[in-house]
PDB file of N, CA and C in Angstrom:
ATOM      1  N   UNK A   1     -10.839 -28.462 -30.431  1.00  0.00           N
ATOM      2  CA  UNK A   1     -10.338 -27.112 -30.350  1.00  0.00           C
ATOM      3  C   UNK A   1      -8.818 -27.167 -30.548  1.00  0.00           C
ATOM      4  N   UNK A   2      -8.648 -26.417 -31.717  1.00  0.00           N
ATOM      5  CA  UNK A   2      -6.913 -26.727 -31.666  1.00  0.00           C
ATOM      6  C   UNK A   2      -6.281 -25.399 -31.178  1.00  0.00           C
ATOM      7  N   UNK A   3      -5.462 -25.500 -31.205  1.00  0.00           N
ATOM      8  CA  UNK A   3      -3.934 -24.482 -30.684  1.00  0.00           C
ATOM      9  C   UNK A   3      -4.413 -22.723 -30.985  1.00  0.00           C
ATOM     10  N   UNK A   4      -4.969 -22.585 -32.287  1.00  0.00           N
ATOM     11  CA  UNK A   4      -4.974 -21.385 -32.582  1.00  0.00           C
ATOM     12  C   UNK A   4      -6.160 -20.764 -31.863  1.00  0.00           C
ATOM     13  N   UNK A   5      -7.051 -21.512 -31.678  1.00  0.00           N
ATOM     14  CA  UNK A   5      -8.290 -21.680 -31.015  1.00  0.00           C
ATOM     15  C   UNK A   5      -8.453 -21.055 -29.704  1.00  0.00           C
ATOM     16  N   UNK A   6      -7.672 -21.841 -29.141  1.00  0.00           N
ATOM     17  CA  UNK A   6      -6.857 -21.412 -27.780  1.00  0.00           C
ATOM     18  C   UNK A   6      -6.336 -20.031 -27.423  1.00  0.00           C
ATOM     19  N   UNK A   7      -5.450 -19.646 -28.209  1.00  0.00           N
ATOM     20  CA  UNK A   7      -4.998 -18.662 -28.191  1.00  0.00           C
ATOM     21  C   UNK A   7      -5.728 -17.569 -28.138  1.00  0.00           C
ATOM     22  N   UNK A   8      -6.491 -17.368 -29.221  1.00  0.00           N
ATOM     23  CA  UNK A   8      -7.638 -16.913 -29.227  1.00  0.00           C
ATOM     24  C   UNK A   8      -8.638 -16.450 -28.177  1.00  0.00           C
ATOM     25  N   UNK A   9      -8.589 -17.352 -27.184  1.00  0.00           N
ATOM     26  CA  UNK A   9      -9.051 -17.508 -26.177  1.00  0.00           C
ATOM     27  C   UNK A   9      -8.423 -16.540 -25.239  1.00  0.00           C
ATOM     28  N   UNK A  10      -7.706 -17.147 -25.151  1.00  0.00           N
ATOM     29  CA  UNK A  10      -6.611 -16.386 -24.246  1.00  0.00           C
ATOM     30  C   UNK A  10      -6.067 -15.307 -24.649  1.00  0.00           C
ATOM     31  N   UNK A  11      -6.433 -14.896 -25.700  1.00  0.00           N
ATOM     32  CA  UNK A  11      -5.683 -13.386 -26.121  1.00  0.00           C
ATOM     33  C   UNK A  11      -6.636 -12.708 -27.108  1.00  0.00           C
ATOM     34  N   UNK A  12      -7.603 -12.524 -27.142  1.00  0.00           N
ATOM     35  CA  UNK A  12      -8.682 -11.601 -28.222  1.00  0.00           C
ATOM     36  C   UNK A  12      -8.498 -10.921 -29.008  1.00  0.00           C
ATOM     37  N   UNK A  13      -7.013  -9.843 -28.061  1.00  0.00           N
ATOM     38  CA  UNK A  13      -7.264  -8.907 -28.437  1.00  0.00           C
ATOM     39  C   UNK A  13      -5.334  -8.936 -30.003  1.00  0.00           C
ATOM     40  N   UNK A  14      -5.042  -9.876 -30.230  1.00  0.00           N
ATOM     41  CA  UNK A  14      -3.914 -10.256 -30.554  1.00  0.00           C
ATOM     42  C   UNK A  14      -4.130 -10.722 -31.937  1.00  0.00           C
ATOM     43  N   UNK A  15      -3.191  -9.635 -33.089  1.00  0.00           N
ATOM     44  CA  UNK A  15      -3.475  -9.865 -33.879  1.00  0.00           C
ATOM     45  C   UNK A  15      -2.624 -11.184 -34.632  1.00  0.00           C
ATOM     46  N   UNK A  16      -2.400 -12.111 -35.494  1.00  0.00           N
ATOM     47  CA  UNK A  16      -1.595 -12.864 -35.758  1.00  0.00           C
ATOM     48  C   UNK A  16      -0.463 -12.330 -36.444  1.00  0.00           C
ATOM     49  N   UNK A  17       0.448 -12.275 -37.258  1.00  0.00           N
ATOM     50  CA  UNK A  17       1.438 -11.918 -38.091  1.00  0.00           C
ATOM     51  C   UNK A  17       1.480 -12.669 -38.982  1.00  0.00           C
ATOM     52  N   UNK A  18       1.616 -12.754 -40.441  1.00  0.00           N
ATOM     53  CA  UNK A  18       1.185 -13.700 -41.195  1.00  0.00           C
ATOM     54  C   UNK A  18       2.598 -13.395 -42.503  1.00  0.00           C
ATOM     55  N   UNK A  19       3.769 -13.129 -42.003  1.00  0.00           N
ATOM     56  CA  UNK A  19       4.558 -12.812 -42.505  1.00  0.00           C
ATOM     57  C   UNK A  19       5.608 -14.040 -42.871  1.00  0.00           C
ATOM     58  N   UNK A  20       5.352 -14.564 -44.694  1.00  0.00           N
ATOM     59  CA  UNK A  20       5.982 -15.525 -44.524  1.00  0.00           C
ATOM     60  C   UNK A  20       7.852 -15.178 -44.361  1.00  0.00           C
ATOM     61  N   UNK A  21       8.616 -16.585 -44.236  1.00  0.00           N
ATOM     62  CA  UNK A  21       9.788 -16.694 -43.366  1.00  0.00           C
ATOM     63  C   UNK A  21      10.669 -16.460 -44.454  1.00  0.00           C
ATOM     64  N   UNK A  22      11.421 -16.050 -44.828  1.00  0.00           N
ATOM     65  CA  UNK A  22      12.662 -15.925 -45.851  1.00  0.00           C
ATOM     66  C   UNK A  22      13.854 -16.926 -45.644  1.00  0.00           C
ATOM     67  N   UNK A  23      13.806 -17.541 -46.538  1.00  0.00           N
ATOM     68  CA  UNK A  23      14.776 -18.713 -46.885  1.00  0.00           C
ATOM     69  C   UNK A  23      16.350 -17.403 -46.740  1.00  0.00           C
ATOM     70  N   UNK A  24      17.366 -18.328 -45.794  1.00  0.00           N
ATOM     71  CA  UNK A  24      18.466 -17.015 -45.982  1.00  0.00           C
ATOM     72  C   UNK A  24      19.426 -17.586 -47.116  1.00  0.00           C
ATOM     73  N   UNK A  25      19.769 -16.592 -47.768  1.00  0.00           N
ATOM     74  CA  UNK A  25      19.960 -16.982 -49.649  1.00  0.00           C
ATOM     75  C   UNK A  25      21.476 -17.255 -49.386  1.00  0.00           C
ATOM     76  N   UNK A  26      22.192 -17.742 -49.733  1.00  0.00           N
ATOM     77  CA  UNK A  26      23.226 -18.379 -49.731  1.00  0.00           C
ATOM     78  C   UNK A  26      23.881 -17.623 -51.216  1.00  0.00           C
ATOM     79  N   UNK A  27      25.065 -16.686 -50.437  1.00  0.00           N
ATOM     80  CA  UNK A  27      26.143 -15.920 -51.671  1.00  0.00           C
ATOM     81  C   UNK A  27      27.683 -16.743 -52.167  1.00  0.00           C
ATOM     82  N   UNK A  28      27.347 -18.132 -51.758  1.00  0.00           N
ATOM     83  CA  UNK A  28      28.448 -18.745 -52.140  1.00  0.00           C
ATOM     84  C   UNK A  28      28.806 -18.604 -53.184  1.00  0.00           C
ATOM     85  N   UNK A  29      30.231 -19.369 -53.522  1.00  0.00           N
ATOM     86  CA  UNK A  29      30.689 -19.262 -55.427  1.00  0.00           C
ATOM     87  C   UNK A  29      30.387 -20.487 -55.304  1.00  0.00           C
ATOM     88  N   UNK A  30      29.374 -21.057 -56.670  1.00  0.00           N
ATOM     89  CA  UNK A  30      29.177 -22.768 -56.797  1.00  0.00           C
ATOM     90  C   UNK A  30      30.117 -22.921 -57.437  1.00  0.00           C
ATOM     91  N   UNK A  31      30.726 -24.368 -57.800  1.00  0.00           N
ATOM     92  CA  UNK A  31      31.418 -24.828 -58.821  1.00  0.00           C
ATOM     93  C   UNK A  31      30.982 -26.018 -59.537  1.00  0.00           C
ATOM     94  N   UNK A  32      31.334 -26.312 -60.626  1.00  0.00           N
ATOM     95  CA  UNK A  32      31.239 -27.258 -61.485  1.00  0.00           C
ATOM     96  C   UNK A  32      31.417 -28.564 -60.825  1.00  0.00           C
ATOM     97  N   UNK A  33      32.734 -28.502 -60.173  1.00  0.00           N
ATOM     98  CA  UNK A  33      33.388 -29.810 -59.491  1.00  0.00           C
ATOM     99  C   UNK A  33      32.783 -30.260 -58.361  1.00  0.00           C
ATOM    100  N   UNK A  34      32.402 -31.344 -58.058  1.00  0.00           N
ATOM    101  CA  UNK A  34      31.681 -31.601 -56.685  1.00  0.00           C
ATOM    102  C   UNK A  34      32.819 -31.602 -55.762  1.00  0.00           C
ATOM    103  N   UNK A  35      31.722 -31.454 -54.728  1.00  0.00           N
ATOM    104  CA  UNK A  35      32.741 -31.211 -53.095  1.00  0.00           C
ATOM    105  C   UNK A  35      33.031 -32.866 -52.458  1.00  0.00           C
ATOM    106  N   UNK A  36      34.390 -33.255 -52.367  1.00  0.00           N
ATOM    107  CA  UNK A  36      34.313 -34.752 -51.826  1.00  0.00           C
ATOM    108  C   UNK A  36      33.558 -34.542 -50.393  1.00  0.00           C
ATOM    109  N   UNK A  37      32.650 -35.358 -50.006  1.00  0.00           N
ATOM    110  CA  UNK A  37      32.029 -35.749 -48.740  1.00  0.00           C
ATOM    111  C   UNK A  37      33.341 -37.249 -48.373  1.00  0.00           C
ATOM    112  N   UNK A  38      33.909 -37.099 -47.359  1.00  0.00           N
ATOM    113  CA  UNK A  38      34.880 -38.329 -46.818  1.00  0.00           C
ATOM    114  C   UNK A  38      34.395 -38.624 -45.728  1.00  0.00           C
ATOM    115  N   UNK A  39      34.951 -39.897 -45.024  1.00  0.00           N
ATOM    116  CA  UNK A  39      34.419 -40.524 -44.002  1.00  0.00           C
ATOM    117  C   UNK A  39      35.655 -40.989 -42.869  1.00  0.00           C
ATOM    118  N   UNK A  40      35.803 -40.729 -41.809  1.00  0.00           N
ATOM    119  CA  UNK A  40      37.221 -41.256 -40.889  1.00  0.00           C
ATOM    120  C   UNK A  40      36.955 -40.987 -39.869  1.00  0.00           C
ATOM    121  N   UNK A  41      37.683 -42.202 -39.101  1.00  0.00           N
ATOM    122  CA  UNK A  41      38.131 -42.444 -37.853  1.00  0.00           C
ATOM    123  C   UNK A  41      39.289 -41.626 -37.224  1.00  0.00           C
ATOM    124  N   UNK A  42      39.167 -41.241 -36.316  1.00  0.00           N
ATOM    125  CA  UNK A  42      40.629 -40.461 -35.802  1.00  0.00           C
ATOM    126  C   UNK A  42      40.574 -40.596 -34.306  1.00  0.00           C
ATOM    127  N   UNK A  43      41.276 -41.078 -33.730  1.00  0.00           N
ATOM    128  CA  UNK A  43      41.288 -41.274 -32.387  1.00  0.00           C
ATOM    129  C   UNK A  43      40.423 -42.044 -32.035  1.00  0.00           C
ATOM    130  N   UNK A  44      39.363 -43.000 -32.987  1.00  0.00           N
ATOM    131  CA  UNK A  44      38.048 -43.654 -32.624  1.00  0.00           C
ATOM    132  C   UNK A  44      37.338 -42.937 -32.340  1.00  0.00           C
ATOM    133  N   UNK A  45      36.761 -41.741 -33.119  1.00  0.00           N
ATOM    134  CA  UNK A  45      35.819 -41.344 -32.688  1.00  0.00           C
ATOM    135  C   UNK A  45      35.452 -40.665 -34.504  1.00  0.00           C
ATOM    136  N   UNK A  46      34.256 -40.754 -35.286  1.00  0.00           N
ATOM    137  CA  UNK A  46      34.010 -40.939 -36.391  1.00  0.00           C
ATOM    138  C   UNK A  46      33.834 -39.247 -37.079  1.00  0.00           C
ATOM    139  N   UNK A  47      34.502 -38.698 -38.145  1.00  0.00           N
ATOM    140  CA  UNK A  47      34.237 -37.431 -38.660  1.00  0.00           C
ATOM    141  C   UNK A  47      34.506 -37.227 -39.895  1.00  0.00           C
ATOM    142  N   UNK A  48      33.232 -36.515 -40.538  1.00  0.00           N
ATOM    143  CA  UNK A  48      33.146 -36.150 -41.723  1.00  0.00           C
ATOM    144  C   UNK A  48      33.725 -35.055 -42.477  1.00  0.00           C
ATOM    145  N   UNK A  49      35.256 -35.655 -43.415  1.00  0.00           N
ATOM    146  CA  UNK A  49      35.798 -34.292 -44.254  1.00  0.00           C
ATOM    147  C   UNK A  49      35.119 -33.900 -45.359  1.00  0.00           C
ATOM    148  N   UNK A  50      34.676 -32.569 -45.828  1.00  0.00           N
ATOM    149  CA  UNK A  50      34.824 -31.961 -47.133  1.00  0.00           C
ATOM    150  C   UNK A  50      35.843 -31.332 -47.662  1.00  0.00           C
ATOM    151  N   UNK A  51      36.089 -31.800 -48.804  1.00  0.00           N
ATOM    152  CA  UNK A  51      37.693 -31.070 -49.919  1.00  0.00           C
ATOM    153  C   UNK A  51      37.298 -30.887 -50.700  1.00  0.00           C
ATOM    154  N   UNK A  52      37.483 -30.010 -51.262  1.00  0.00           N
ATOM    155  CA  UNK A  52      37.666 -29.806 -53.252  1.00  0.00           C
ATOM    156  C   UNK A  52      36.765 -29.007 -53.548  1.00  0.00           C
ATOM    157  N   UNK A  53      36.757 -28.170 -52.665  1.00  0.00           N
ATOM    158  CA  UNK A  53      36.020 -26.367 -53.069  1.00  0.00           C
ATOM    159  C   UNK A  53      37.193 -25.350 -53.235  1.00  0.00           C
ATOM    160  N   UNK A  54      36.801 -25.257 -54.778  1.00  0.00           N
ATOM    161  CA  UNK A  54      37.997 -24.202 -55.143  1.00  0.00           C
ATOM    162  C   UNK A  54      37.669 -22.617 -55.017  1.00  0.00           C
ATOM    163  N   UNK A  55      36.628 -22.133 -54.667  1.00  0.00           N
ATOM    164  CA  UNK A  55      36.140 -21.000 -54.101  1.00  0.00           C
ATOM    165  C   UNK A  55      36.876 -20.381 -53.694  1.00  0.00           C
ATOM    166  N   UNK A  56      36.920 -19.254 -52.790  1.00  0.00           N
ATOM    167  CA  UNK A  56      37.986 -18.052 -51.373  1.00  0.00           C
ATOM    168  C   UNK A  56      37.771 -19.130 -50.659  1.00  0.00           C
ATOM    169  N   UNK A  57      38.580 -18.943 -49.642  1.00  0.00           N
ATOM    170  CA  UNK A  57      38.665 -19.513 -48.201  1.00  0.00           C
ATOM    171  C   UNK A  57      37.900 -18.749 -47.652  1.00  0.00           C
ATOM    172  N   UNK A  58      37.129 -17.819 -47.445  1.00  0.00           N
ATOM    173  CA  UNK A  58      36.277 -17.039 -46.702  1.00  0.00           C
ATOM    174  C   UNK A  58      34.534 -17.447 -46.973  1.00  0.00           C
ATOM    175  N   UNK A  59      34.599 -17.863 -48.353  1.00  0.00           N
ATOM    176  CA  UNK A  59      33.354 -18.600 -48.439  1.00  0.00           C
ATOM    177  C   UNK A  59      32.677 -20.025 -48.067  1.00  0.00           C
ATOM    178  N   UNK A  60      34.572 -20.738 -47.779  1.00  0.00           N
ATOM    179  CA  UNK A  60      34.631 -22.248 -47.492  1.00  0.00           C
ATOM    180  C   UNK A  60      34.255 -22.122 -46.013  1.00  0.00           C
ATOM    181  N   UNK A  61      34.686 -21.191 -45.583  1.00  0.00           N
ATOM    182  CA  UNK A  61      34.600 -20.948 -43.743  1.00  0.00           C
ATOM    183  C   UNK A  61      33.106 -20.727 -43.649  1.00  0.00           C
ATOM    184  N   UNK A  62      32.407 -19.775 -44.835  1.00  0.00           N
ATOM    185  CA  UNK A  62      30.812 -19.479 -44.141  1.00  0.00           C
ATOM    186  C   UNK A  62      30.459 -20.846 -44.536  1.00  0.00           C
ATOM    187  N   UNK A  63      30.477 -21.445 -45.560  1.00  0.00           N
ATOM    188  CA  UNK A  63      30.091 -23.094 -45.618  1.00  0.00           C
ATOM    189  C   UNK A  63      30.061 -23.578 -44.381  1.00  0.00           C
ATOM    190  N   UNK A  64      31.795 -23.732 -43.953  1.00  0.00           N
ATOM    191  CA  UNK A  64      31.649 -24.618 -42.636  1.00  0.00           C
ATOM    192  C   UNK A  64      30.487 -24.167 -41.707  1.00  0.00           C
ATOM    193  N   UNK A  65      30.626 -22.696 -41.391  1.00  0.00           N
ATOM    194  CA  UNK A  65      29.589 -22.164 -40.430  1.00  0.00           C
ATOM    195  C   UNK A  65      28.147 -22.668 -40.395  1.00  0.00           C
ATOM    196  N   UNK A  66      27.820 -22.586 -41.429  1.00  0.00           N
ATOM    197  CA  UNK A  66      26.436 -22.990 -41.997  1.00  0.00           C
ATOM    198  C   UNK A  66      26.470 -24.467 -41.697  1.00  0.00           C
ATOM    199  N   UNK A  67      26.615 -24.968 -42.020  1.00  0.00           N
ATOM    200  CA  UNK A  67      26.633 -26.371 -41.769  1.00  0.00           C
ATOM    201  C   UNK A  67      26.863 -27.058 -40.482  1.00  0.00           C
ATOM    202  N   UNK A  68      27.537 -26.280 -39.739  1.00  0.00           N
ATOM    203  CA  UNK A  68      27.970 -26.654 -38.049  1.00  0.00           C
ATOM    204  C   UNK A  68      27.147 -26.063 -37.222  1.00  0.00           C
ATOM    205  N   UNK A  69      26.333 -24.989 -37.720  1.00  0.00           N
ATOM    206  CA  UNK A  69      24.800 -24.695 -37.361  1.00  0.00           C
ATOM    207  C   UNK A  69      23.800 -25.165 -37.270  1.00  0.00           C
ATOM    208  N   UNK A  70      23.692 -25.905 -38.645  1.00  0.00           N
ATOM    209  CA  UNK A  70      22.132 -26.753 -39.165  1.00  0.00           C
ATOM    210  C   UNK A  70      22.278 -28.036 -38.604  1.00  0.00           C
ATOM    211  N   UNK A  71      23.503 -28.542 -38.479  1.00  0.00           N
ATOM    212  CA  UNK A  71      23.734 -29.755 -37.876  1.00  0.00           C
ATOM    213  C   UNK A  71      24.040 -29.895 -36.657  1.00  0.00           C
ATOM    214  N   UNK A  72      24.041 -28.595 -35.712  1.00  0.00           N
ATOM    215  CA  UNK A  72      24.058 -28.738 -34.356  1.00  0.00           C
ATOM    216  C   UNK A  72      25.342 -29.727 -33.864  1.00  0.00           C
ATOM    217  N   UNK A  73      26.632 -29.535 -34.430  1.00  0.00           N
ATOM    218  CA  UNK A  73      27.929 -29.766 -34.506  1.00  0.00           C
ATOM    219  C   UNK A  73      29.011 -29.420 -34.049  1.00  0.00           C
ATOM    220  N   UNK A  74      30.039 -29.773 -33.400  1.00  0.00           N
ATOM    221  CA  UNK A  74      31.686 -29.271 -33.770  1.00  0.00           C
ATOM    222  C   UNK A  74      31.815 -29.355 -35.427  1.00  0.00           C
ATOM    223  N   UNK A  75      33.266 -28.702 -35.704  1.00  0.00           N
ATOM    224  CA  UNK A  75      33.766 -29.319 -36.074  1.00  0.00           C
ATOM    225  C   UNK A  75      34.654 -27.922 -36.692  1.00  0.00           C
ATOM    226  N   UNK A  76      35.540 -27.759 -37.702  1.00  0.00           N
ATOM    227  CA  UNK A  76      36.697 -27.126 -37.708  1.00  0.00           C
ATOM    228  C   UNK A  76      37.112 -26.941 -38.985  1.00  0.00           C
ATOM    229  N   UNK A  77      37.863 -25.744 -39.981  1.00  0.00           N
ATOM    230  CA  UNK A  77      38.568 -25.506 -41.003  1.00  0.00           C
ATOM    231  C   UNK A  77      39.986 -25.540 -40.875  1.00  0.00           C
ATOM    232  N   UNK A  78      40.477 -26.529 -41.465  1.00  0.00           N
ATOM    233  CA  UNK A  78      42.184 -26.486 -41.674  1.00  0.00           C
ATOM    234  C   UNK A  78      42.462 -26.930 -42.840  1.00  0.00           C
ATOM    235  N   UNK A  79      43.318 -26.220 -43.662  1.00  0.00           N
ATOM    236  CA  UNK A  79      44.003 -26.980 -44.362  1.00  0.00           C
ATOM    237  C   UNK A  79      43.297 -27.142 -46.224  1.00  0.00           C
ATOM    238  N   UNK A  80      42.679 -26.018 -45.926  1.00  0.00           N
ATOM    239  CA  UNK A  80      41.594 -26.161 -47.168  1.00  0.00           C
ATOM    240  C   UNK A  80      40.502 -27.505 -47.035  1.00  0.00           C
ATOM    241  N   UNK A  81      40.278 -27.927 -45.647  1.00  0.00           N
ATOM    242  CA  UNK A  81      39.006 -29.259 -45.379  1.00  0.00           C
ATOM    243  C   UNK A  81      38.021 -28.611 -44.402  1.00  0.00           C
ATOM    244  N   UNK A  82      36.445 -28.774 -44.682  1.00  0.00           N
ATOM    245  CA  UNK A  82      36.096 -28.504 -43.209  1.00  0.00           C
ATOM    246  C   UNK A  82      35.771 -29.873 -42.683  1.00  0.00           C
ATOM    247  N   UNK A  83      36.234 -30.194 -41.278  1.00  0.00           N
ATOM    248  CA  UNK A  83      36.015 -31.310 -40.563  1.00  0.00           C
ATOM    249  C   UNK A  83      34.647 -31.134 -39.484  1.00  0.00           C
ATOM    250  N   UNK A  84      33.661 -32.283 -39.820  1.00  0.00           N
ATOM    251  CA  UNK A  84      32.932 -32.086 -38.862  1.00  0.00           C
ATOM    252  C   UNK A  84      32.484 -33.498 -37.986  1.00  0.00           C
ATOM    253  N   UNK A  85      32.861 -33.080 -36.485  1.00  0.00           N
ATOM    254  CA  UNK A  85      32.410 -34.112 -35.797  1.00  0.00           C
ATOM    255  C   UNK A  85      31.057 -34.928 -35.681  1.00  0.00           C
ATOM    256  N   UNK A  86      31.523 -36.441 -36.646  1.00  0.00           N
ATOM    257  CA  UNK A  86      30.205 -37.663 -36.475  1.00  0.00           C
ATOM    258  C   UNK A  86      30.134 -37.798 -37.924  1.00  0.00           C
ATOM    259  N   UNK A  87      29.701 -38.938 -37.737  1.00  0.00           N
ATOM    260  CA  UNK A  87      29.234 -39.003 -39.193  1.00  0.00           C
ATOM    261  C   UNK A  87      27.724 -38.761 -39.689  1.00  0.00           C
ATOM    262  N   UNK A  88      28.055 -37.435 -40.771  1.00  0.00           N
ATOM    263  CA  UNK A  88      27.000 -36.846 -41.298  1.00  0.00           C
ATOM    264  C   UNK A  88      26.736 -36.799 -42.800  1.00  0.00           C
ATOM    265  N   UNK A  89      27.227 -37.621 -43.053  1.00  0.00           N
ATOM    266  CA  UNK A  89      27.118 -37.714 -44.731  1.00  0.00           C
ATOM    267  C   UNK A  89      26.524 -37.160 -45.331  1.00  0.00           C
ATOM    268  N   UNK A  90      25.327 -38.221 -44.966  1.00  0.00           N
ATOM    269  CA  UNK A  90      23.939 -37.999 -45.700  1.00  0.00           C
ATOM    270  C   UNK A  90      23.298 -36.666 -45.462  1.00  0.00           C
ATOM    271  N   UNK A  91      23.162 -36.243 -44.086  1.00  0.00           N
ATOM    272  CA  UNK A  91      22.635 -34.817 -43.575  1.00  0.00           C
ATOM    273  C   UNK A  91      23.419 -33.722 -44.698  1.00  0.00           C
ATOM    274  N   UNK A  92      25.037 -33.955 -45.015  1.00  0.00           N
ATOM    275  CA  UNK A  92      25.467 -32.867 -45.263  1.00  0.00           C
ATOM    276  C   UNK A  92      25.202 -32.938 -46.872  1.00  0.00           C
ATOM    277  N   UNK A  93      25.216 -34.245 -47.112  1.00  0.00           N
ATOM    278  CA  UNK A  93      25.299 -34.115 -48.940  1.00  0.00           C
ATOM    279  C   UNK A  93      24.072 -33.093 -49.298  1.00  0.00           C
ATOM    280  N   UNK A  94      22.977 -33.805 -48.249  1.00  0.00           N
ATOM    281  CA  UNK A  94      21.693 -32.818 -48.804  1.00  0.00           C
ATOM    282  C   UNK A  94      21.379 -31.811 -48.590  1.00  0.00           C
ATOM    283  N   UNK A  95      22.485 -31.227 -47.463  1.00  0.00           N
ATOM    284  CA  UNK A  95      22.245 -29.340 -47.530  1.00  0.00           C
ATOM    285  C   UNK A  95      23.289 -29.441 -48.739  1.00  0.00           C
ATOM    286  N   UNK A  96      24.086 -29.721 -48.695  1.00  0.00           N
ATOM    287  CA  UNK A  96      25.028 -29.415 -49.852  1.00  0.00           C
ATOM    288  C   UNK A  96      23.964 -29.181 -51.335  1.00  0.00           C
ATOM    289  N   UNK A  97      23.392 -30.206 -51.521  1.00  0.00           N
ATOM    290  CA  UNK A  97      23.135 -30.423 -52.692  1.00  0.00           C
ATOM    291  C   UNK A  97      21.151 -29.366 -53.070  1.00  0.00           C
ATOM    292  N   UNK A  98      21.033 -29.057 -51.281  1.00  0.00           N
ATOM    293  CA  UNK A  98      19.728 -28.305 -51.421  1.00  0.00           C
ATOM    294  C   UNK A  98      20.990 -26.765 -51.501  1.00  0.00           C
ATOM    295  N   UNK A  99      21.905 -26.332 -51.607  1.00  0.00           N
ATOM    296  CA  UNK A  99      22.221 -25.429 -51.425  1.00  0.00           C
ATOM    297  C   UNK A  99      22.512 -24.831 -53.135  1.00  0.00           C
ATOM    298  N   UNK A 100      22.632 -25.701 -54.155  1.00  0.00           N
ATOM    299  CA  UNK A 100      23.091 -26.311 -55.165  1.00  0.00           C
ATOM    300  C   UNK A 100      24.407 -26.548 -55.480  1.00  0.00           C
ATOM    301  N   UNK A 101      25.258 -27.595 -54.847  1.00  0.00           N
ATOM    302  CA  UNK A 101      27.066 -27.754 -54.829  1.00  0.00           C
ATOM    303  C   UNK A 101      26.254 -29.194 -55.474  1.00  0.00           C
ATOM    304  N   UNK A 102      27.487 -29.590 -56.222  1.00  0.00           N
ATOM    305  CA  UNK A 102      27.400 -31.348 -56.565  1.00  0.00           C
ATOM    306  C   UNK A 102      28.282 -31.346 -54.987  1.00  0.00           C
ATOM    307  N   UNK A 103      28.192 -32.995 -55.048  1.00  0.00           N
ATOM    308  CA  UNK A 103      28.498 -33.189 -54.082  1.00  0.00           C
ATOM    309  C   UNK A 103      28.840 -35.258 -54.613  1.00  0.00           C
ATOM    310  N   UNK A 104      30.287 -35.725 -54.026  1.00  0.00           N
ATOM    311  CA  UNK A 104      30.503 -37.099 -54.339  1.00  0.00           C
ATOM    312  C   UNK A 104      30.547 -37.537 -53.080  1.00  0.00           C
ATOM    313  N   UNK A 105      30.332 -38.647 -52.873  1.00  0.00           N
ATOM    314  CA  UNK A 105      30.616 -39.656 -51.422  1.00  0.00           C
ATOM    315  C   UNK A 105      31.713 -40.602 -51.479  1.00  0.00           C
ATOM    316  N   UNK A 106      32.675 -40.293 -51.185  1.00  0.00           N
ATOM    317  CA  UNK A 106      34.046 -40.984 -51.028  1.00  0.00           C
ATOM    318  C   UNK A 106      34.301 -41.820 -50.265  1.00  0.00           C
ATOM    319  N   UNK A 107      34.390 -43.278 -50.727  1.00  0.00           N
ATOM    320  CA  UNK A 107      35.042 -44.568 -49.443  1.00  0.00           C
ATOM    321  C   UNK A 107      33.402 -44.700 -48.840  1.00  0.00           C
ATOM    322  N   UNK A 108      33.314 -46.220 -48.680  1.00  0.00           N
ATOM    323  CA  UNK A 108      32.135 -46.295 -47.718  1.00  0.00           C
ATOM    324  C   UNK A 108      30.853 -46.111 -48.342  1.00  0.00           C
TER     325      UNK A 108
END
């Protein structure tokens, strides 16, 4: 008897919802140029920069957002970089690159 089964059980009278989930669409500006993914130490403690999105700064910030979300993160915009606490390379290249940005891995 699995899960839905159950429920069932316990609720008769309950209809399901069968409403699939909407991917939330991403209004970024892509660019041609990939985004550097970097790697550093700062104070001994390990964090991942992105540079080289020539976009608004308002779209680089929902980037950061997005990404300090999905990755359950700190981390911070200065300076035209978003910095995020730990090293996430790999996690980020591939939202990056499921988002469609190229994306390079710098050092390391």
């Amino acid at each position: 008897m699995d899960l839905k089964d159950q429920l069932k059980n316990l609720f008769p009278d309950h209809e399901p919802e069968n409403e699939p989930k909407e991917e939330p669409k991403h209004d970024l500006w892509l660019q041609k140029d990939p985004i550097l993914c970097k790697y550093e130490k700062r104070k001994g403690k390990p964090i991942t920069i992105l540079e080289g999105y020539t976009g608004a700064d308002s779209d680089f910030k929902k980037l950061a957002k997005t990404l300090k979300t999905q990755l359950s993160v700190g981390g911070s915009f200065k300076n035209d970089q978003i910095i995020i606490q730990g090293d996430y390379r790999d996690q980020i290249m591939q939202l990056l690159q499921d988002m469609g940005f190229n994306v390079k891995r710098v050092g390391g």
